[in-house]
Protein backbone atom coordinates (compact mmCIF):
# COMPACT_ATOMS: atom_id res chain seq x y z
CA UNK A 1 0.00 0.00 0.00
CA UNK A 2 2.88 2.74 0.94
CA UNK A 3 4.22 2.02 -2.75
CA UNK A 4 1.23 3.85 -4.07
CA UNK A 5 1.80 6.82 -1.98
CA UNK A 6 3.63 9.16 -4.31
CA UNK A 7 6.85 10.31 -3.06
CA UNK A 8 5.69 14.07 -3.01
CA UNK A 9 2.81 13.30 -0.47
CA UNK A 10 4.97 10.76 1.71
CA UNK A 11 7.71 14.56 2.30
CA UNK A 12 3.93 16.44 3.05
CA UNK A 13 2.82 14.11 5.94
CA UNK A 14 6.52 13.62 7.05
CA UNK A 15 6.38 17.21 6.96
CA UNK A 16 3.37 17.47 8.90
CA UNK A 17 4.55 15.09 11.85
CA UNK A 18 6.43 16.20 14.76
CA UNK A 19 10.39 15.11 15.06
CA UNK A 20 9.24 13.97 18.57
CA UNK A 21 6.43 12.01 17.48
CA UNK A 22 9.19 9.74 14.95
CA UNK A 23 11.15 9.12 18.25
CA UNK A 24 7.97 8.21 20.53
CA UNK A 25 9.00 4.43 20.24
CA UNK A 26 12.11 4.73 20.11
CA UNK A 27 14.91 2.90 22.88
CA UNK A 28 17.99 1.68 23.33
CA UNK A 29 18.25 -0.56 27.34
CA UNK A 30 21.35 -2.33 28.05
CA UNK A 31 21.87 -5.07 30.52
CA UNK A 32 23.76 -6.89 32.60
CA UNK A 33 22.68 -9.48 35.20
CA UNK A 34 24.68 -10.50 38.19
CA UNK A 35 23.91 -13.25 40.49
CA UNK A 36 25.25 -13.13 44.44
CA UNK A 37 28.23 -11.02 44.92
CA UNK A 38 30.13 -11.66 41.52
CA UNK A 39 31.43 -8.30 40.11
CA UNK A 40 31.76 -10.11 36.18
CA UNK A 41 28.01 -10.51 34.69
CA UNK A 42 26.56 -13.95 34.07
CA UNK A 43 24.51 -12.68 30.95
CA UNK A 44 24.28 -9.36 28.94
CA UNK A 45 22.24 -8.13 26.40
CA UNK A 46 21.53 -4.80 24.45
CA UNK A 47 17.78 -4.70 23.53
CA UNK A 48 16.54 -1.81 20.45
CA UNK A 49 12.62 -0.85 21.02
CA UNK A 50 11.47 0.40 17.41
CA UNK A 51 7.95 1.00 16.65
CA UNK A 52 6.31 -2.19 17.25
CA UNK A 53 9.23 -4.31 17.02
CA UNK A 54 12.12 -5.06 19.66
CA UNK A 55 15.16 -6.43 18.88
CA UNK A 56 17.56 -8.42 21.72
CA UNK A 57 21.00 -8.93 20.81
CA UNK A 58 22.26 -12.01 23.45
CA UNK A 59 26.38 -12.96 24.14
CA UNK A 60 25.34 -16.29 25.58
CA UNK A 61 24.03 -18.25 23.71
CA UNK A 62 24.75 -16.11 20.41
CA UNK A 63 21.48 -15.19 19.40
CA UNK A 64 18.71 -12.44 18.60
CA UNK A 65 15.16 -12.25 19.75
CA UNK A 66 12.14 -10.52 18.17
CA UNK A 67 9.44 -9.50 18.94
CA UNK A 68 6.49 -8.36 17.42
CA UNK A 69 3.57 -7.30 19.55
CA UNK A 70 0.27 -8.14 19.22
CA UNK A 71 -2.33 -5.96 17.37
CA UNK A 72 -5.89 -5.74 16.71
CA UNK A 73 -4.99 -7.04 13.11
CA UNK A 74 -2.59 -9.86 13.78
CA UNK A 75 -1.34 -12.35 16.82
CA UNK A 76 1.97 -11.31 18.21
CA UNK A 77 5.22 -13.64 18.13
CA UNK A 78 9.09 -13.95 18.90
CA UNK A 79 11.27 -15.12 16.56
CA UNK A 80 14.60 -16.33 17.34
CA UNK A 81 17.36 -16.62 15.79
CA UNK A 82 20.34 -18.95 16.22
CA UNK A 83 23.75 -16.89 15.06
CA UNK A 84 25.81 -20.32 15.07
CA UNK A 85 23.60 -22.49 12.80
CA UNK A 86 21.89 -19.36 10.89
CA UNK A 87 18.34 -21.42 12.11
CA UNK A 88 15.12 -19.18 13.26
CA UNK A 89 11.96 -20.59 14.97
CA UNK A 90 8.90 -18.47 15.51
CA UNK A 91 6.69 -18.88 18.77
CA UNK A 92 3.23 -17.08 19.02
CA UNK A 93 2.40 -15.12 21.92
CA UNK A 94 -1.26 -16.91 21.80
CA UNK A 95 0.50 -20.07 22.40
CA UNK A 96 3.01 -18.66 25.29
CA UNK A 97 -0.20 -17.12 26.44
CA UNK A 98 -1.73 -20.51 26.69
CA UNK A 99 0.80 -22.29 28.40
CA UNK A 100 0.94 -19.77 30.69
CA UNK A 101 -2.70 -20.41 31.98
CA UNK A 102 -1.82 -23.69 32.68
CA UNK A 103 1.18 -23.47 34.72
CA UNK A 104 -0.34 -20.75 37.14
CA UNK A 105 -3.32 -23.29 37.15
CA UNK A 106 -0.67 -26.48 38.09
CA UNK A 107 1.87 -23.82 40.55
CA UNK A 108 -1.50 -22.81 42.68
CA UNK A 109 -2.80 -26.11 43.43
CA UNK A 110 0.88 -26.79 44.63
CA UNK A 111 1.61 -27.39 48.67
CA UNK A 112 5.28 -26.01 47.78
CA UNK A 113 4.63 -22.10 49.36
CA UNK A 114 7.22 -20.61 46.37
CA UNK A 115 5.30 -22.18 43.69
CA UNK A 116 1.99 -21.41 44.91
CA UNK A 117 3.12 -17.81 45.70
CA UNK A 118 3.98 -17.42 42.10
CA UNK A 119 0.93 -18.53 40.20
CA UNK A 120 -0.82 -15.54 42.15
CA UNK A 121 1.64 -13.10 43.53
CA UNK A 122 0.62 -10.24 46.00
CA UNK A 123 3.38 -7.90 47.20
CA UNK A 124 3.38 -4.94 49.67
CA UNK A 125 4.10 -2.38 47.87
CA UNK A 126 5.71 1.02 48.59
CA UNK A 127 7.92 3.97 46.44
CA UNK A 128 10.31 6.66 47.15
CA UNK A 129 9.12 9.51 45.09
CA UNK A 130 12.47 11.33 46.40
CA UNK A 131 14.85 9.06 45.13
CA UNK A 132 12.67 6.76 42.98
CA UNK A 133 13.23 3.43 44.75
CA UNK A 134 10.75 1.04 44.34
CA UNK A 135 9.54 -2.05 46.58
CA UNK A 136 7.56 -5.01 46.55
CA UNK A 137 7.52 -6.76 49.54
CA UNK A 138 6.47 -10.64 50.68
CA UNK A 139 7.84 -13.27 53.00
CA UNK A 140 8.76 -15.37 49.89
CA UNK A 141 9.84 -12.82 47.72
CA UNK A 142 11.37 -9.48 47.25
CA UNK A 143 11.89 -6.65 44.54
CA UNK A 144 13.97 -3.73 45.32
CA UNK A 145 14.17 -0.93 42.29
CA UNK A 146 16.21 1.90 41.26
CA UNK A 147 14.13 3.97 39.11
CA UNK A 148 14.03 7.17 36.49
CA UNK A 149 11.29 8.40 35.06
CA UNK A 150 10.23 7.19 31.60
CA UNK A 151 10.72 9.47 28.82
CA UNK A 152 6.95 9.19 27.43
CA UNK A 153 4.46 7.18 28.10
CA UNK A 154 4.21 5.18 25.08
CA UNK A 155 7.86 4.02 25.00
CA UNK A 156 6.78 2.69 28.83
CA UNK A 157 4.06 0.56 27.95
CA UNK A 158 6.00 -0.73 25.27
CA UNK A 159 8.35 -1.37 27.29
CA UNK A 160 6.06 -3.06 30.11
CA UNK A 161 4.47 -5.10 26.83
CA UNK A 162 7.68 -6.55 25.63
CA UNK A 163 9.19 -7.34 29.46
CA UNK A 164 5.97 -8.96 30.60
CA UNK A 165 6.39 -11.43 27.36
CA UNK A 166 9.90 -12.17 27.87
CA UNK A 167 8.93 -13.14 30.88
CA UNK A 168 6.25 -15.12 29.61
CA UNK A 169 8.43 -16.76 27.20
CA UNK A 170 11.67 -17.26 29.61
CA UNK A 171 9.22 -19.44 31.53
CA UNK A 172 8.18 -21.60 28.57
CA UNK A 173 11.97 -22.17 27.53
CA UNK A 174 13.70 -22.72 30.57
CA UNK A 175 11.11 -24.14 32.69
CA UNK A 176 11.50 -21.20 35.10
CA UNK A 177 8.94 -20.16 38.30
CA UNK A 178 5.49 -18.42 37.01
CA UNK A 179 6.32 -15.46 35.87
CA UNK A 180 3.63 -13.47 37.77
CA UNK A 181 6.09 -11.78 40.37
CA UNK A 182 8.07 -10.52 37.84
CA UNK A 183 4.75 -9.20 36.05
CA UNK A 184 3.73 -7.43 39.28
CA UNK A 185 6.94 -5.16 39.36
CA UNK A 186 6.11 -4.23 35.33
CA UNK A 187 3.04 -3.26 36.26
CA UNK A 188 4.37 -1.35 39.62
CA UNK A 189 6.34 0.57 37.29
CA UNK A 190 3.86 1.38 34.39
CA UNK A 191 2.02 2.82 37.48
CA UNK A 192 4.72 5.14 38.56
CA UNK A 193 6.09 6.29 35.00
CA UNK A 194 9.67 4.62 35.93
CA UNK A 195 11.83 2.16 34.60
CA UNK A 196 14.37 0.11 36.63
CA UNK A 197 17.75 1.19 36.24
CA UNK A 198 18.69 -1.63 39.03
CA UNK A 199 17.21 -4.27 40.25
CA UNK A 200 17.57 -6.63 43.09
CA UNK A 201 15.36 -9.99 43.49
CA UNK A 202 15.88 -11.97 46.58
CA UNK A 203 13.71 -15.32 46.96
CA UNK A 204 13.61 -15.88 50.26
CA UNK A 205 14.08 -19.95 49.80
CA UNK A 206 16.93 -19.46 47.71
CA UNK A 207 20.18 -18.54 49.13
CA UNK A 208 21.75 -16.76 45.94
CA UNK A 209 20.41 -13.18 45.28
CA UNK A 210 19.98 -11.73 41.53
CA UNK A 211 21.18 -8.09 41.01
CA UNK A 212 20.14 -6.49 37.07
CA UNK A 213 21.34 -3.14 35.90
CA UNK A 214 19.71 -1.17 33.35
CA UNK A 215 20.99 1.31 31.09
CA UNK A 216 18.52 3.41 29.30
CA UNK A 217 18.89 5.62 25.72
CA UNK A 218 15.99 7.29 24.35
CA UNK A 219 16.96 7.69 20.62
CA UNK A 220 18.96 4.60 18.46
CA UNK A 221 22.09 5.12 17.03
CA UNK A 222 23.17 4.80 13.68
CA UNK A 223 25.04 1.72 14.78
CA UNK A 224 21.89 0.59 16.69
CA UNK A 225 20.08 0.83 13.10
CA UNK A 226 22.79 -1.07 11.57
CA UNK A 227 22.15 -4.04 13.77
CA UNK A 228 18.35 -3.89 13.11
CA UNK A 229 19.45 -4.07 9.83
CA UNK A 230 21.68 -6.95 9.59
CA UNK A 231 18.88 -8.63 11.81
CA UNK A 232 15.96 -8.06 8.65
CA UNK A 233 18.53 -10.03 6.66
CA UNK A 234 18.66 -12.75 8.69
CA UNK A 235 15.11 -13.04 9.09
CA UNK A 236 15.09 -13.33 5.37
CA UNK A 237 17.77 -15.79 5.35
CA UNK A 238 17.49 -18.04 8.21
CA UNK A 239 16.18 -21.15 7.59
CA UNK A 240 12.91 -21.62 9.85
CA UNK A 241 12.96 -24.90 11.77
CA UNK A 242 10.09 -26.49 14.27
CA UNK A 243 10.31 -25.54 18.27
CA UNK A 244 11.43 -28.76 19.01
CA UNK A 245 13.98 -29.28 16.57
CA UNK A 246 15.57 -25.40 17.45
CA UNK A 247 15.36 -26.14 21.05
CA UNK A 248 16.97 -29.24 20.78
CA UNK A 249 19.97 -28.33 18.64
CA UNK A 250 20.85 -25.45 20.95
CA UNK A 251 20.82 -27.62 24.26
CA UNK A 252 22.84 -30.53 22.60
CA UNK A 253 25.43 -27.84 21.47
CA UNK A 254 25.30 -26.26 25.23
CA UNK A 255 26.36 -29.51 26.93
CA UNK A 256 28.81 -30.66 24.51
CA UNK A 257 30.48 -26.96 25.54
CA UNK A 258 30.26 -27.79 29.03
CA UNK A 259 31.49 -31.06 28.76
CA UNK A 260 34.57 -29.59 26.49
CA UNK A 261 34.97 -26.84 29.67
């Protein structure tokens, strides 16, 4: 349809548009995860917020997530892509969705207090609006946030849309707790106009602590649009291969590492 638009009328509207408005959806979030009291990071990653898409760029394993979001015209779905075996796999957020249902359903008719905490989270909840720290407090279970304020509200409900379905999907693929704690501090935050610039999760059962920092840019680079770039080629590219079969490759390849270490 935008081929039909003659080039004249595509400079008018452009013309038309605030610069700010381009940039709404724009942002760049760095991070780095440490667990306990180790100074190097266990994982880091550099994620690009564009319009409706988001790109994550991930060291370990080598690979690149995206995500589209859902719409009123279309389901919404991650793709990923394997860098080491130039493979893809796409997973629909109706079918994370799903699954989701069904472990909250199994984790609350659990006796285990962790997993039954999790299906249905409630915190006690409290924020700093001096210095922006946010809190959400329970016996199993506690978030503790640095904040700043979001630069507009749309790139913060983008970004709340796109963390609550990682979430979603880390669950799904690594077999990981309900994700409905984590969901509760997305939502704190949407609440506040703040995203986490640090973040410290202690489960009270589990004796190692899990520190994140976040590092936030409100415009891409030019080198940020290169990646997104290089990352449309590969979607074109890749070849596409089943869940199971993408899944399976990359574990087999992740023990034969460790078994090399």
């Amino acid at each position: 349809m935008l081929r039909s638009v003659c080039l004249s009328g595509l400079c008018a509207i452009f013309l038309l548009v605030p610069c700010s408005m381009t940039f709404a959806q724009q942002m760049r979030m760095e991070t780095h995860v440490f667990v306990d009291d180790e100074t190097e990071p266990a994982d880091h990653t550099i994620t690009l917020f564009d319009a409706n898409t988001v790109y994550q760029f991930s060291e370990q394993p080598a690979q690149i997530t995206v995500f589209r979001a859902p719409t009123s015209a279309h389901g919404g779905q991650f793709i990923l892509l394997d860098l080491e075996s130039n493979q893809r796999t796409d997973i629909s957020t109706k079918r994370i969705g799903q699954l989701m249902d069904k472990i909250n359903k199994w984790a609350g008719g659990q006796e285990d207090p962790l997993l039954k905490f999790s299906a249905d989270p409630t915190f006690v909840e409290s924020f700093d609006d001096e210095t922006g720290t946010l809190t959400l407090d329970h016996p199993v279970w506690q978030y503790r946030a640095a904040t700043v304020p979001a630069e507009n509200k749309q790139v913060l409900a983008h970004y709340r849309e796109f963390t609550d379905w990682f979430t979603r999907l880390n669950t799904m693929l690594h077999s990981t707790l309900p994700p409905g704690a984590r969901l509760k501090l997305n939502a704190a935050c949407e609440a506040h106009g703040v995203v986490p610039v640090e973040i410290h999760r202690t489960v009270k059962s589990q004796s190692v602590p899990v520190r994140s920092t976040h590092l936030f840019a409100w415009r891409l680079s030019r080198e940020d649009r290169d990646r997104i770039d290089e990352t449309q080629s590969f979607l074109a590219s890749f070849e596409k291969v089943g869940n199971k079969d993408f899944l399976a490759q990359r574990a087999e390849r992740d023990l034969v590492r460790g078994q090399s270490r």
